[in-house]
PDB file of N, CA and C in Angstrom:
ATOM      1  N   UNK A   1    -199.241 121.293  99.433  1.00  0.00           N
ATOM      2  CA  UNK A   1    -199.425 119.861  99.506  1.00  0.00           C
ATOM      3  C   UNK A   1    -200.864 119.434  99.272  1.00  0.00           C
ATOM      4  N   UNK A   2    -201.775 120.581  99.372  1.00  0.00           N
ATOM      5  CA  UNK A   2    -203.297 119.627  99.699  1.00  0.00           C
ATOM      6  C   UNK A   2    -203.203 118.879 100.991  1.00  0.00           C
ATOM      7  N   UNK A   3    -205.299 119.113 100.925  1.00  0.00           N
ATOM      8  CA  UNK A   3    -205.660 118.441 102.240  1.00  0.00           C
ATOM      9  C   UNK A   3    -204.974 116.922 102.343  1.00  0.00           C
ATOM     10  N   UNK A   4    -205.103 116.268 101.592  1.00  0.00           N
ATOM     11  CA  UNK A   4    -205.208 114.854 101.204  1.00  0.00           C
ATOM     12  C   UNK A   4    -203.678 114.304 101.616  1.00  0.00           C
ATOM     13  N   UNK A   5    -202.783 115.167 101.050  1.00  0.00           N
ATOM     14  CA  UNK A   5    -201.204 114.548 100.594  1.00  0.00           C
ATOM     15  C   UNK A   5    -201.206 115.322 102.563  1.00  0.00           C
ATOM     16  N   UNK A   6    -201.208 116.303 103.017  1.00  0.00           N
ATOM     17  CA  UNK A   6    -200.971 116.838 104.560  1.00  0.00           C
ATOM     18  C   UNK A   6    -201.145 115.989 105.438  1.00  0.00           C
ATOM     19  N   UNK A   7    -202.354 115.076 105.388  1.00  0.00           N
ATOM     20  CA  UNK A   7    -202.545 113.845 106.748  1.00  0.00           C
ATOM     21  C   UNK A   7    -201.236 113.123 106.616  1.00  0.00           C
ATOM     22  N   UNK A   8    -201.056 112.969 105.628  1.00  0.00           N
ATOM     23  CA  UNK A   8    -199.801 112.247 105.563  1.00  0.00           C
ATOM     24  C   UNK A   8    -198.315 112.724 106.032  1.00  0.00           C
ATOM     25  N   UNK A   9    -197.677 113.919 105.540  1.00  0.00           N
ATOM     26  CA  UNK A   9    -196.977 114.585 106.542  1.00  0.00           C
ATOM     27  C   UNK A   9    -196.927 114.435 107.520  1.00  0.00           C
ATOM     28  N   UNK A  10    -195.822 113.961 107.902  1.00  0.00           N
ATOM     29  CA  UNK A  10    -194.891 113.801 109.791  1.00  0.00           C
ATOM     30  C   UNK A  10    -195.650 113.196 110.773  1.00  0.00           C
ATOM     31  N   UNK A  11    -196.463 112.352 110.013  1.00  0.00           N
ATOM     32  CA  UNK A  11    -197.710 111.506 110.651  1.00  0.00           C
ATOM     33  C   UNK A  11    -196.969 110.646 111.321  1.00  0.00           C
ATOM     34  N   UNK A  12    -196.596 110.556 112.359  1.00  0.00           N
ATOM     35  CA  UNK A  12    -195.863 109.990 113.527  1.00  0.00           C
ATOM     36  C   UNK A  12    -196.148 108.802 114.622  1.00  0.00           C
ATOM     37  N   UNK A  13    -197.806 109.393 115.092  1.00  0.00           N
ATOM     38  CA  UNK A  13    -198.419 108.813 115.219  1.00  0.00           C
ATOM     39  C   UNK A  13    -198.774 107.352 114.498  1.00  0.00           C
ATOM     40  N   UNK A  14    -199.477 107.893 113.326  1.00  0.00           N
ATOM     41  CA  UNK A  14    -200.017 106.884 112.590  1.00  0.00           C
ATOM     42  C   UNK A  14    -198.648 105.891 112.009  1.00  0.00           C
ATOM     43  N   UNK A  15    -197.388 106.203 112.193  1.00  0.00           N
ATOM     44  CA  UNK A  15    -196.137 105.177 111.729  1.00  0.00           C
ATOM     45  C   UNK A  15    -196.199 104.304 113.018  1.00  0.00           C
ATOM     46  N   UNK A  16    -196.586 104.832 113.917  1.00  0.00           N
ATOM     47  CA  UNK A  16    -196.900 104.186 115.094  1.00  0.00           C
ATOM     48  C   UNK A  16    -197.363 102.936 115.697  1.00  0.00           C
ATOM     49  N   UNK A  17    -198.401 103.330 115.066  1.00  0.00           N
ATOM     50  CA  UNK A  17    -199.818 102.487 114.660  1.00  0.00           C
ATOM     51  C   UNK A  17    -199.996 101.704 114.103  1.00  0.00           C
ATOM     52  N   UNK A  18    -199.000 101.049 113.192  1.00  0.00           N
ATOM     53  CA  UNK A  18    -199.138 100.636 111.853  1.00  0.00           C
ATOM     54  C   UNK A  18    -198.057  99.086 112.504  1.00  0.00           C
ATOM     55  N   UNK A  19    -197.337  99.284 113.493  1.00  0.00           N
ATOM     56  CA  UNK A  19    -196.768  98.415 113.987  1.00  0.00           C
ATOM     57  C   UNK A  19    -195.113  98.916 113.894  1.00  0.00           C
ATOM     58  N   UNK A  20    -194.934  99.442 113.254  1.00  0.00           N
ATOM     59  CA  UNK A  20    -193.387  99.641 112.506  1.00  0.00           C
ATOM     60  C   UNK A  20    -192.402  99.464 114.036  1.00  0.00           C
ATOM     61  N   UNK A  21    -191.091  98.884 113.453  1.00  0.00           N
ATOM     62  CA  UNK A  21    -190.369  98.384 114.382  1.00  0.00           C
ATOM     63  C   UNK A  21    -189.919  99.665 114.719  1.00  0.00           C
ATOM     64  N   UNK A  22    -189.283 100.546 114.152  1.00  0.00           N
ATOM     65  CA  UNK A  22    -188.696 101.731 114.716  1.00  0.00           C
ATOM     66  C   UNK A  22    -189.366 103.300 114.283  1.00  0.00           C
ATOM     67  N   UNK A  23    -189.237 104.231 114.688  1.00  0.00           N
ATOM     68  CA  UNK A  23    -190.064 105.723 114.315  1.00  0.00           C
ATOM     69  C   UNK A  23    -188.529 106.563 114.785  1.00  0.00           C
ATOM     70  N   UNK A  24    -187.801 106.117 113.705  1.00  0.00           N
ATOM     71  CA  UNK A  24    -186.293 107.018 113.991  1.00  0.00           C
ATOM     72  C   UNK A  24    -186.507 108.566 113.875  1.00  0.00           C
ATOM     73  N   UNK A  25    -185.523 109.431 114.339  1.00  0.00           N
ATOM     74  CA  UNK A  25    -185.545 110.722 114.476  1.00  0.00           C
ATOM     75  C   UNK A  25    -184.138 111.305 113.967  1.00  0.00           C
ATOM     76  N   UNK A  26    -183.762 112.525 113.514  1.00  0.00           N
ATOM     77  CA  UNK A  26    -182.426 112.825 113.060  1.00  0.00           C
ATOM     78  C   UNK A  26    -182.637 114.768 113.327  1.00  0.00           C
ATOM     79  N   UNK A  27    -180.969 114.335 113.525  1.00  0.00           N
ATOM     80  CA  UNK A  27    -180.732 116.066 113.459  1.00  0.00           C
ATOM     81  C   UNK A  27    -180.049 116.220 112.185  1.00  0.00           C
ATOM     82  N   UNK A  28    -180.012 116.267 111.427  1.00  0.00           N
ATOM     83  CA  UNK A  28    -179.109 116.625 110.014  1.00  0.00           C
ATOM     84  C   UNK A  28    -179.736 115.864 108.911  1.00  0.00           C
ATOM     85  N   UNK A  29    -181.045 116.599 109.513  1.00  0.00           N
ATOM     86  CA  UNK A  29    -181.715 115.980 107.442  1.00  0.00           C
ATOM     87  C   UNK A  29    -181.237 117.216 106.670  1.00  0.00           C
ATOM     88  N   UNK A  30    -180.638 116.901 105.296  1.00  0.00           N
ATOM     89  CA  UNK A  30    -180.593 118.164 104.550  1.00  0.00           C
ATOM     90  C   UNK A  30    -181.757 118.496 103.869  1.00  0.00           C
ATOM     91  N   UNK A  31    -182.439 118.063 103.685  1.00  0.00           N
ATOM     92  CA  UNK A  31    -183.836 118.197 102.946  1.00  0.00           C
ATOM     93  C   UNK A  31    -184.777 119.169 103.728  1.00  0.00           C
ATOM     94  N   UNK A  32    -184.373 119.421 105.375  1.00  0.00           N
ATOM     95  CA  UNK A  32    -185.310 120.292 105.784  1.00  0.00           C
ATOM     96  C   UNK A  32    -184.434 120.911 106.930  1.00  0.00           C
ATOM     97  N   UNK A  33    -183.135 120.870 106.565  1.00  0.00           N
ATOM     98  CA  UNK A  33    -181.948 121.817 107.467  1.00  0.00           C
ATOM     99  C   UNK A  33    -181.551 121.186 108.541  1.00  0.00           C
ATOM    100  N   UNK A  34    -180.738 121.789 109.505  1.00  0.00           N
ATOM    101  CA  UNK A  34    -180.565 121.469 110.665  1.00  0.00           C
ATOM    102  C   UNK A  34    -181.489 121.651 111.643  1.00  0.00           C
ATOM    103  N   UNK A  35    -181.889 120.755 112.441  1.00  0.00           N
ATOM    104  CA  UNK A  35    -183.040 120.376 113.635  1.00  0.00           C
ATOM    105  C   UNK A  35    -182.505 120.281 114.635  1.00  0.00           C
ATOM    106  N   UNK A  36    -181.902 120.664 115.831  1.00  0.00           N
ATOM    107  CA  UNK A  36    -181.109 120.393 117.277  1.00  0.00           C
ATOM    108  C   UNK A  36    -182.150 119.412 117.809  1.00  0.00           C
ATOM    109  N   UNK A  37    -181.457 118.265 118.099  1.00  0.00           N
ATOM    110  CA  UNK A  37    -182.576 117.088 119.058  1.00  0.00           C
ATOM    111  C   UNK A  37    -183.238 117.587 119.481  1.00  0.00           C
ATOM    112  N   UNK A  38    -183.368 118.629 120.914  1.00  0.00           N
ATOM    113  CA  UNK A  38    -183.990 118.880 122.150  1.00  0.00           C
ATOM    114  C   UNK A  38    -185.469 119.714 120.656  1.00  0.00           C
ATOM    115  N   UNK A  39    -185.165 120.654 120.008  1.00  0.00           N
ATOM    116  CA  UNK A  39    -186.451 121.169 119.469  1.00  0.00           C
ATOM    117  C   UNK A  39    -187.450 120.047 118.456  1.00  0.00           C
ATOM    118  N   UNK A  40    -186.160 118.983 117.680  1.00  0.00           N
ATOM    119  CA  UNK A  40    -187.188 117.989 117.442  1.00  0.00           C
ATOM    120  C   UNK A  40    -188.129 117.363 118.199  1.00  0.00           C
ATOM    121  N   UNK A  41    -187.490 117.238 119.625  1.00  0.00           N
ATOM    122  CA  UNK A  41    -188.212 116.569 120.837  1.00  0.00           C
ATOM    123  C   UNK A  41    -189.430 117.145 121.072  1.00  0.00           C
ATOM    124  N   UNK A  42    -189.360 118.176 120.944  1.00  0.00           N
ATOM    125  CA  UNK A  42    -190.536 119.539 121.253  1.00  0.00           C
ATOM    126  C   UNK A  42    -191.300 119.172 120.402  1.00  0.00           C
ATOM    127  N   UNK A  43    -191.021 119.472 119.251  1.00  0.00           N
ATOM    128  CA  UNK A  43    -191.799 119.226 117.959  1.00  0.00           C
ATOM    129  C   UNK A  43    -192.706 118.277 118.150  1.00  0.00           C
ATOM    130  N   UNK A  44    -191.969 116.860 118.234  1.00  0.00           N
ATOM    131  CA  UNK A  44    -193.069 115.714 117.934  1.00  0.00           C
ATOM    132  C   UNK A  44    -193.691 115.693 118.803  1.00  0.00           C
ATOM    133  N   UNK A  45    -193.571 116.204 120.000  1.00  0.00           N
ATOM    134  CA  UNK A  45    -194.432 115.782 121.752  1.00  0.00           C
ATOM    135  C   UNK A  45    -195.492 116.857 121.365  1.00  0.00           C
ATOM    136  N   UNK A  46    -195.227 118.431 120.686  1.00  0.00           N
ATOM    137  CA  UNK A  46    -196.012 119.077 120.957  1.00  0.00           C
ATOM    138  C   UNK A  46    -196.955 119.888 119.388  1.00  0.00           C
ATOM    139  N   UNK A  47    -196.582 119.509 118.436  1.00  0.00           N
ATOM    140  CA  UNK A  47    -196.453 119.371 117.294  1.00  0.00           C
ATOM    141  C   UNK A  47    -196.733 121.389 117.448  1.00  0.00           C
ATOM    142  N   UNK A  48    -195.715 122.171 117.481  1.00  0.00           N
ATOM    143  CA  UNK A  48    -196.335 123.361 117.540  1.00  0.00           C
ATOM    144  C   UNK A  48    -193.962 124.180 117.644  1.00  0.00           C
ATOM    145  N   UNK A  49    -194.283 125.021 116.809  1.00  0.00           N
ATOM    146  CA  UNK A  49    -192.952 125.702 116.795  1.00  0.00           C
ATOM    147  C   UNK A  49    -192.536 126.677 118.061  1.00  0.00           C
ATOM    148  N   UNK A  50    -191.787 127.094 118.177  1.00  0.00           N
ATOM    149  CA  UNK A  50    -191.506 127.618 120.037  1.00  0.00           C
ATOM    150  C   UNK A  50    -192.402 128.587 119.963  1.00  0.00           C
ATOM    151  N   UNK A  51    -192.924 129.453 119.291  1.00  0.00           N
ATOM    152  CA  UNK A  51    -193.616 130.278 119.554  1.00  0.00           C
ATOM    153  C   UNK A  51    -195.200 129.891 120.267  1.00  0.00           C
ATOM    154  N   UNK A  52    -195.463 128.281 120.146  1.00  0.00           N
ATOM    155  CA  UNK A  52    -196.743 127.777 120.675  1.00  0.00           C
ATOM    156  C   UNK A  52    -197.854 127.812 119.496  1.00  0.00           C
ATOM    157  N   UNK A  53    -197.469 127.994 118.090  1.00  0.00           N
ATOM    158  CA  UNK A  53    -197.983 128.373 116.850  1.00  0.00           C
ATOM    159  C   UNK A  53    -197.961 127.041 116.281  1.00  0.00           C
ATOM    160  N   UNK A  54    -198.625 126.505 115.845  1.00  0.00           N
ATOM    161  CA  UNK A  54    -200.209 126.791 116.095  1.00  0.00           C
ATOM    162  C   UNK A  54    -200.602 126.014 117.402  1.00  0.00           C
ATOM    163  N   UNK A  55    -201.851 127.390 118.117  1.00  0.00           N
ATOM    164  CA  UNK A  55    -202.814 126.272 118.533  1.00  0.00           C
ATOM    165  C   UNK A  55    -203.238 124.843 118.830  1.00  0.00           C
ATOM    166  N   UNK A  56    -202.771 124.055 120.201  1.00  0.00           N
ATOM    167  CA  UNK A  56    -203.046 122.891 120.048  1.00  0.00           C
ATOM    168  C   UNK A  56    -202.001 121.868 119.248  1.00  0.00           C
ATOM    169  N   UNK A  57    -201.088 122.372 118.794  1.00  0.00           N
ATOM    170  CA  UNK A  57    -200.550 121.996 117.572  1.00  0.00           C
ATOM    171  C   UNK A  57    -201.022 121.603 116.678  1.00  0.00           C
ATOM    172  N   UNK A  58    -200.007 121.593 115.145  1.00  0.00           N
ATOM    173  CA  UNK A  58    -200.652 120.809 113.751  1.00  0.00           C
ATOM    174  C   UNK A  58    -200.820 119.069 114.212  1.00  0.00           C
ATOM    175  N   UNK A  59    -202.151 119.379 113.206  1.00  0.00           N
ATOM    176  CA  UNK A  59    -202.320 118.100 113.419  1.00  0.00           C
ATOM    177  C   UNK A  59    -202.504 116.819 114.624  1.00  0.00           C
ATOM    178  N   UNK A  60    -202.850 117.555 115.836  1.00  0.00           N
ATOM    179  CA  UNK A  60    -201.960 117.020 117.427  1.00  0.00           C
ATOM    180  C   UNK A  60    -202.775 115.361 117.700  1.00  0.00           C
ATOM    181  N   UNK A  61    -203.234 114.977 116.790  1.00  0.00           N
ATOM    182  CA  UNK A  61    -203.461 113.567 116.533  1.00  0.00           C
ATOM    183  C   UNK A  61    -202.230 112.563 116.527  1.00  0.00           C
ATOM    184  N   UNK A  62    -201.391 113.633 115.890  1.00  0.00           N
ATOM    185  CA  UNK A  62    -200.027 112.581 115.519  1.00  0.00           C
ATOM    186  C   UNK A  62    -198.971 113.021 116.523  1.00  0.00           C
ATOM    187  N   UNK A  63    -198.692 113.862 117.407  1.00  0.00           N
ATOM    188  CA  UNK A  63    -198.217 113.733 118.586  1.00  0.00           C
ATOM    189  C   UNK A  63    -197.706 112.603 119.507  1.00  0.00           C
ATOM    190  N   UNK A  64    -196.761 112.395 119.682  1.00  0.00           N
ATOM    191  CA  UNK A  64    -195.813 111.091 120.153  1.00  0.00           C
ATOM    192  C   UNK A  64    -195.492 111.574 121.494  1.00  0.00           C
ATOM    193  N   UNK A  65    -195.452 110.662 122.565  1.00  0.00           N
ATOM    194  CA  UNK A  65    -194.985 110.706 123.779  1.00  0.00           C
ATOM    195  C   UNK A  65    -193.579 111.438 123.920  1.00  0.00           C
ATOM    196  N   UNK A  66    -193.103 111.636 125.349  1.00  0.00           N
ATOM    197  CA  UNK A  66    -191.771 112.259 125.416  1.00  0.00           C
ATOM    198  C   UNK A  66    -191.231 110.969 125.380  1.00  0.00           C
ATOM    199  N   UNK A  67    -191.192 110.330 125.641  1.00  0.00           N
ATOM    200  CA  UNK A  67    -190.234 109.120 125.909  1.00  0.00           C
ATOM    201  C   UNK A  67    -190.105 108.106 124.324  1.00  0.00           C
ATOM    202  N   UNK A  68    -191.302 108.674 123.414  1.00  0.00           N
ATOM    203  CA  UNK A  68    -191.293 108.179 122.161  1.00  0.00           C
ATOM    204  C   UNK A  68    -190.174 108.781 121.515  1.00  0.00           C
ATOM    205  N   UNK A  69    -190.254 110.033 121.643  1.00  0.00           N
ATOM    206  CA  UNK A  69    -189.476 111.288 121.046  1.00  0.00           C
ATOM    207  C   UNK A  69    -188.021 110.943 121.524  1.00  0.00           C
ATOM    208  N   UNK A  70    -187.722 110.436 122.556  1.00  0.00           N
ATOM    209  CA  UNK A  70    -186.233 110.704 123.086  1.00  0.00           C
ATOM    210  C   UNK A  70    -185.909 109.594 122.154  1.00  0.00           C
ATOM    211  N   UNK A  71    -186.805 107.965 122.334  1.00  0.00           N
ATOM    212  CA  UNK A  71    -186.795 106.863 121.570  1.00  0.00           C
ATOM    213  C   UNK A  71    -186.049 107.014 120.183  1.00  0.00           C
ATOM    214  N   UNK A  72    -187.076 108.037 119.773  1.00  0.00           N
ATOM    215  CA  UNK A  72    -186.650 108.334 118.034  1.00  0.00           C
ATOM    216  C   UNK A  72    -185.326 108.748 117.740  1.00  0.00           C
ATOM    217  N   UNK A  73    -184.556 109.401 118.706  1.00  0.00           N
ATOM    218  CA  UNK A  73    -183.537 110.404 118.569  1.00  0.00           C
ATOM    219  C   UNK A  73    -181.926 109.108 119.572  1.00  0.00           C
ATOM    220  N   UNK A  74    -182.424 107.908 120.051  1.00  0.00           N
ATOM    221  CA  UNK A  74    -181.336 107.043 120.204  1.00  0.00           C
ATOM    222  C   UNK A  74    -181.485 105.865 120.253  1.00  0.00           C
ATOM    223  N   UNK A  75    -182.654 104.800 120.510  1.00  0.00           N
ATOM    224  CA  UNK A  75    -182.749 103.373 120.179  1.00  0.00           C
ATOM    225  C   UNK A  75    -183.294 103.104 118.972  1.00  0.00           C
ATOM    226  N   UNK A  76    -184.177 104.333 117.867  1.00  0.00           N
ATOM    227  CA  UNK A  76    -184.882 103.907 117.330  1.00  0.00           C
ATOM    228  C   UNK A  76    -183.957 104.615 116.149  1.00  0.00           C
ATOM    229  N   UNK A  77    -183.126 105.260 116.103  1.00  0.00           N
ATOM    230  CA  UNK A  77    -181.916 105.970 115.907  1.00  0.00           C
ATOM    231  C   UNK A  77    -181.057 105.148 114.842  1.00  0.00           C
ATOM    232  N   UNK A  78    -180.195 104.462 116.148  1.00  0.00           N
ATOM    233  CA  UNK A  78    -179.337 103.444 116.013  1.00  0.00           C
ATOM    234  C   UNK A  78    -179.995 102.401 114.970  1.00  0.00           C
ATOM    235  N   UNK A  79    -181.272 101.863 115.615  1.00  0.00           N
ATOM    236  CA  UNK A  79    -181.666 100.600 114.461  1.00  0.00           C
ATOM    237  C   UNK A  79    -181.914 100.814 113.458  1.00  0.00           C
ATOM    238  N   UNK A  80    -182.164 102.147 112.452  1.00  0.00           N
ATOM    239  CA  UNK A  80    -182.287 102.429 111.521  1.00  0.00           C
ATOM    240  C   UNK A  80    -181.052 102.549 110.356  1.00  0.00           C
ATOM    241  N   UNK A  81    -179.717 102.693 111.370  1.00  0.00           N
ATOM    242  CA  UNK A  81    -178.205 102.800 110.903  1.00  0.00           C
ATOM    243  C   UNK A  81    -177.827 101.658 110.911  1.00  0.00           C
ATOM    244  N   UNK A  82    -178.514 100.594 111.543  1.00  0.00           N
ATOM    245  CA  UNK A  82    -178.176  99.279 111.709  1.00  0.00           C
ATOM    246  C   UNK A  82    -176.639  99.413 112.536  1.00  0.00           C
ATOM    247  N   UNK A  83    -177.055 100.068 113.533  1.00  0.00           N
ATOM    248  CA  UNK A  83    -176.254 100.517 114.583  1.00  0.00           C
ATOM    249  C   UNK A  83    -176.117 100.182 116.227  1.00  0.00           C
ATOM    250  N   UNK A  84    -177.908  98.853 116.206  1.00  0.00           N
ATOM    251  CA  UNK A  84    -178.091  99.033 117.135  1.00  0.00           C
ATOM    252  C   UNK A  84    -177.225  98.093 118.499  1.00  0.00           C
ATOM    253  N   UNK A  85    -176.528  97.667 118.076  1.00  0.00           N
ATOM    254  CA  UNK A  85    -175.535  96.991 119.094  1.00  0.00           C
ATOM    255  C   UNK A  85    -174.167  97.627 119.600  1.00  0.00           C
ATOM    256  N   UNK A  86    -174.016  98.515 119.063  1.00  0.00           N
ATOM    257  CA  UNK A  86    -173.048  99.918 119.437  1.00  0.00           C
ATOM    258  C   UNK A  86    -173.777 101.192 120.059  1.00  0.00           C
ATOM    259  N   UNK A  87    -174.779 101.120 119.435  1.00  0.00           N
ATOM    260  CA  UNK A  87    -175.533 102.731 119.659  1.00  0.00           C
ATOM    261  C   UNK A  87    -176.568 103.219 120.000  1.00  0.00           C
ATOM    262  N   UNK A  88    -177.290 103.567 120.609  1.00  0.00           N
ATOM    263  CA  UNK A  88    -178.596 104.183 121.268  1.00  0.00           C
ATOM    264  C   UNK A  88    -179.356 104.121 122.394  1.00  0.00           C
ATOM    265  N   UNK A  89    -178.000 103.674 123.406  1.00  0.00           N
ATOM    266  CA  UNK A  89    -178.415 103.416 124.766  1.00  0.00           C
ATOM    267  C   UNK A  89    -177.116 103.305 125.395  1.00  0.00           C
ATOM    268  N   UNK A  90    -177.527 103.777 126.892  1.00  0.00           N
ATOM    269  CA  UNK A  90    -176.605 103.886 127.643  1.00  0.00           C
ATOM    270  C   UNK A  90    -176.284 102.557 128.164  1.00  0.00           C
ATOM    271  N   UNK A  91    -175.568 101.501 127.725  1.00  0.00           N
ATOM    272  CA  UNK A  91    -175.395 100.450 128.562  1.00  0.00           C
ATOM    273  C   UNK A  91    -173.671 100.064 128.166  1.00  0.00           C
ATOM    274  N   UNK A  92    -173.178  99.259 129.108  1.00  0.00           N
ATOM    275  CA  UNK A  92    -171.770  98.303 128.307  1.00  0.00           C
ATOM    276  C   UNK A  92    -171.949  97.854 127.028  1.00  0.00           C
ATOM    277  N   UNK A  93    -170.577  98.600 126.849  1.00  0.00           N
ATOM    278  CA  UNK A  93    -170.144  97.924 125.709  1.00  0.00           C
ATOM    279  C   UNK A  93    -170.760  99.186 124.737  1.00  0.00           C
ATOM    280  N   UNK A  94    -171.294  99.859 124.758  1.00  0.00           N
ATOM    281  CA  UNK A  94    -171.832 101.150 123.514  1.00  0.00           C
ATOM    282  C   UNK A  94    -171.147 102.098 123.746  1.00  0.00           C
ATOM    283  N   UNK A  95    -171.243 102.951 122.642  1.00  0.00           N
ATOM    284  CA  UNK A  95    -170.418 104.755 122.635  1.00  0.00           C
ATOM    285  C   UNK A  95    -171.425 105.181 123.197  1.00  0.00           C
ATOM    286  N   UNK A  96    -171.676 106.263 123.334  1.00  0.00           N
ATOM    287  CA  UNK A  96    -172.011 107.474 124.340  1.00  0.00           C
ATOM    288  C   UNK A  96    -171.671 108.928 124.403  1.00  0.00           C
ATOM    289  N   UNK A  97    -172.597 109.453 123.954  1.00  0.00           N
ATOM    290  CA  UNK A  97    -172.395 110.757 124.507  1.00  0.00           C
ATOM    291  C   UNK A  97    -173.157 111.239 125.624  1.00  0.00           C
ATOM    292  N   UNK A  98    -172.737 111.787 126.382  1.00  0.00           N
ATOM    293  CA  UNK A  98    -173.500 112.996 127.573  1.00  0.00           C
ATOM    294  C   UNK A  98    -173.673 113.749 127.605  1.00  0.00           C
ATOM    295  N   UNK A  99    -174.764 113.959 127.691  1.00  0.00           N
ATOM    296  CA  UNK A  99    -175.645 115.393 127.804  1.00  0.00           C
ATOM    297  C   UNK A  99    -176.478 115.979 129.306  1.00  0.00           C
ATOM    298  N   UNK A 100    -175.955 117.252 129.342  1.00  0.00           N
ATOM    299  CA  UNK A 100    -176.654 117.488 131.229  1.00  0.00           C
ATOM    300  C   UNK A 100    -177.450 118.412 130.645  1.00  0.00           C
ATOM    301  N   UNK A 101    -178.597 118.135 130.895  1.00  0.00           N
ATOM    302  CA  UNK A 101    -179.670 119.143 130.681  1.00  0.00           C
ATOM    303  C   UNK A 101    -180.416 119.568 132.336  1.00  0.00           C
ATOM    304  N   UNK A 102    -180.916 121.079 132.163  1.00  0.00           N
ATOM    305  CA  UNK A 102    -181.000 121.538 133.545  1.00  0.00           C
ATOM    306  C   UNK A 102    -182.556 121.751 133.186  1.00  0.00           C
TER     307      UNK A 102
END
């Protein structure tokens, strides 16, 4: 990619920043495989693969909160599907799935 075109890469942060209404998240991009939520979650909070590689993480400027990250993966989700009055929160009247994490 080059230095130049890399700041730009998964710059998360900086979509952030910029005002943007939503910073959606997905598990089934085909362009870069299957992603299970919980390791995307990892990813953006910690910008670093399970092994803790790299250091500090890439880039860890662009690092997003946990609560950004969950954001991305169901309110910010939904509004991108133009979904958001059915989908990405637990309230009446929406689908739902449950998940028990320990």
């Amino acid at each position: 990619l080059g230095p130049t075109r890399l700041r730009g890469a998964y710059a998360w942060q900086s979509v952030l920043d910029t005002g943007a209404a939503a910073l959606p998240f997905g598990s089934d991009w085909p362009t870069v495989g299957v992603v299970p939520p919980m390791l995307g979650i990892y990813a953006a909070v910690t910008r670093q693969d399970l092994h803790g590689a790299p250091p500090g993480g890439w880039t860890p400027k662009q690092c997003v909160s946990r609560e950004q990250a969950l954001r991305g993966y169901t309110v910010d989700a939904a509004f991108a599907a133009f979904e958001e009055e059915s989908l990405g929160q637990i309230a009446e009247g929406y689908f739902a799935d449950w998940v028990a994490l320990d």
